[in-house]
C-alpha atoms as a PDB file:
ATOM      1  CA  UNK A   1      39.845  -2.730 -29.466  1.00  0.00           C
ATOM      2  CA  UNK A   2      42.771  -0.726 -28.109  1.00  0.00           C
ATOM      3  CA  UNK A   3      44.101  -0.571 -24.674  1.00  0.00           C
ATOM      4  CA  UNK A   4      41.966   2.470 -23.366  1.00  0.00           C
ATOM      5  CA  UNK A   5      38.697   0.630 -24.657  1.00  0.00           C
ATOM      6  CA  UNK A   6      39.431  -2.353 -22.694  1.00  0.00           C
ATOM      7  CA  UNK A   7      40.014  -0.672 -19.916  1.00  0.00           C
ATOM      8  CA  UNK A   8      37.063   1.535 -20.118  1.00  0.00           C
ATOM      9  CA  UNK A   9      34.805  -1.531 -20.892  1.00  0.00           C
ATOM     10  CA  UNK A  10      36.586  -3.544 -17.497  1.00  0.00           C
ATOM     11  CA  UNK A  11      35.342  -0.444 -15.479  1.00  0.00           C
ATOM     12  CA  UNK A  12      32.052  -0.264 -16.677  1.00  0.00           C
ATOM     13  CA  UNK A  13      31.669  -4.137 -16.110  1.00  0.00           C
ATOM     14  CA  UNK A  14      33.186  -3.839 -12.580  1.00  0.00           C
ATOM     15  CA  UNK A  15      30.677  -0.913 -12.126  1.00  0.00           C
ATOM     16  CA  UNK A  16      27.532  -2.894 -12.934  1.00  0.00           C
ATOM     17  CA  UNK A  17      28.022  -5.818 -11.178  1.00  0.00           C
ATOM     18  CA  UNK A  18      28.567  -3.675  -8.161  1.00  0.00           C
ATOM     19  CA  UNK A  19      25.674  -1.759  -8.401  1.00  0.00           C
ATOM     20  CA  UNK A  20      23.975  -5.190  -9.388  1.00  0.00           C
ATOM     21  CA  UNK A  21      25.218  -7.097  -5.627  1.00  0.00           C
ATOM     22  CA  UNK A  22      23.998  -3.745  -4.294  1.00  0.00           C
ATOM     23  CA  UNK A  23      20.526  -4.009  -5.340  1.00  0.00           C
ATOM     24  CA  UNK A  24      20.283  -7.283  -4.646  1.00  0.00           C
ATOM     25  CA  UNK A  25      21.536  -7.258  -1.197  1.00  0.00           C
ATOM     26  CA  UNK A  26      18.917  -4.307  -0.951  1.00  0.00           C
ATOM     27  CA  UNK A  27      15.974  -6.274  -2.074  1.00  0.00           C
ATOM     28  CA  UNK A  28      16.991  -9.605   0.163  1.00  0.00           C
ATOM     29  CA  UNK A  29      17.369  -6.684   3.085  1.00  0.00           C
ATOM     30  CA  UNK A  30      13.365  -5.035   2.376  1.00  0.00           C
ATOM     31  CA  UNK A  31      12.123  -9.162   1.977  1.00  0.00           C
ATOM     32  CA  UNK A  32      13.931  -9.811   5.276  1.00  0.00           C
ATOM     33  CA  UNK A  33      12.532  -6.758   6.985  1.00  0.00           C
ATOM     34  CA  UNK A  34       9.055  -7.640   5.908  1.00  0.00           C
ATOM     35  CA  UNK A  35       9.005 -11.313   7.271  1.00  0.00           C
ATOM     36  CA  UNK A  36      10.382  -9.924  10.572  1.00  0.00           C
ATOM     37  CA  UNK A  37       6.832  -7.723  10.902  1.00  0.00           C
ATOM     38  CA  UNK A  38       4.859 -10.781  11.801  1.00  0.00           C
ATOM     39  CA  UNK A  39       4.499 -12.666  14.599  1.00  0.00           C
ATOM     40  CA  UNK A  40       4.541 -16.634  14.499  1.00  0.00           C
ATOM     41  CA  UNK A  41       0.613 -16.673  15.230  1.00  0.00           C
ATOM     42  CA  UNK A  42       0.298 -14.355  12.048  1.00  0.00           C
ATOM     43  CA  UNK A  43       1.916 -16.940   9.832  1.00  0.00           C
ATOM     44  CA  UNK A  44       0.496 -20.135  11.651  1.00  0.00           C
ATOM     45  CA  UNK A  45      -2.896 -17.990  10.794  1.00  0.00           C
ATOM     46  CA  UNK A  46      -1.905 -17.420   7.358  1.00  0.00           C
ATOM     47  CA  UNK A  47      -0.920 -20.923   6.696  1.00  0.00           C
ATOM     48  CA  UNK A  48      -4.217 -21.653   7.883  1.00  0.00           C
ATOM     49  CA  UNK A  49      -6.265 -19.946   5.365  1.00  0.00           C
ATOM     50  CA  UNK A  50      -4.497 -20.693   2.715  1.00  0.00           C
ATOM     51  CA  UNK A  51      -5.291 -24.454   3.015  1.00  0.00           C
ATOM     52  CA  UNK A  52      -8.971 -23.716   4.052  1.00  0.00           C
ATOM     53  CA  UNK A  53      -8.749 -21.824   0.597  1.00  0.00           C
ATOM     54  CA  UNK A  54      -7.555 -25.293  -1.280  1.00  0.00           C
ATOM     55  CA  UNK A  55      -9.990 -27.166   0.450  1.00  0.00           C
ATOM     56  CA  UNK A  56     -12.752 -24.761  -0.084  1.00  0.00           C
ATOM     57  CA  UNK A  57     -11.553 -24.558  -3.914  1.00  0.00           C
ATOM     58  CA  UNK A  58     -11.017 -28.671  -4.083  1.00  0.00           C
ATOM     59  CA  UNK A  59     -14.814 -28.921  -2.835  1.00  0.00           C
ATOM     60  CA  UNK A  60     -15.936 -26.771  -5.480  1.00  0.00           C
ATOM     61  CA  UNK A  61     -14.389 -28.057  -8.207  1.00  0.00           C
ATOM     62  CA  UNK A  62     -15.867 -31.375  -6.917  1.00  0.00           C
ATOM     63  CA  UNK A  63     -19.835 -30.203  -6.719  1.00  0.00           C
ATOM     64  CA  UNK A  64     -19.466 -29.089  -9.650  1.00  0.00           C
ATOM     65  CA  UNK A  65     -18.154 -31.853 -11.434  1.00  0.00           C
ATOM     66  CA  UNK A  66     -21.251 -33.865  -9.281  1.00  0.00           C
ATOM     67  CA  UNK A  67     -23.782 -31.426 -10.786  1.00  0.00           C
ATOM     68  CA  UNK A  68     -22.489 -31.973 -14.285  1.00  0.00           C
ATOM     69  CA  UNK A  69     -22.574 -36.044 -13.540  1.00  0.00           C
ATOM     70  CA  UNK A  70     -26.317 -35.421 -12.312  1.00  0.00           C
ATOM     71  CA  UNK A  71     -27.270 -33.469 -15.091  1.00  0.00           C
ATOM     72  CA  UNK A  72     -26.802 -36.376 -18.522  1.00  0.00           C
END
């Protein structure tokens, strides 16, 4: 590899990882914007249903398991 190669290749390499910290800092900006949309009683709210979805998902699992039990 001559001079002009490696100095061509340097460029391109300093060239990606630019454009690669730019669409990362783009993405972390849109995830940041998105969190900012809702309020503290929206994520309390979520938070809430996604545990009432665990439980509700736990006590399924666990009838069923009693309906197999009563079953033999």
């Amino acid at each position: 590899m001559d001079n002009s190669q490696a100095l061509i290749f340097l460029i391109l390499i300093s060239v990606l990882a630019g454009l690669w910290d730019w669409f990362h800092a783009k993405k972390n900006e849109v995830k940041k914007s998105k969190t900012e949309q809702f309020t503290s009683e929206d994520l309390e709210l979520a938070e809430f249903l996604e545990k009432r979805q665990e439980i509700n998902d736990l006590f399924l699992l666990a009838e069923a398991k009693l309906r197999r039990i009563s079953k033999k």
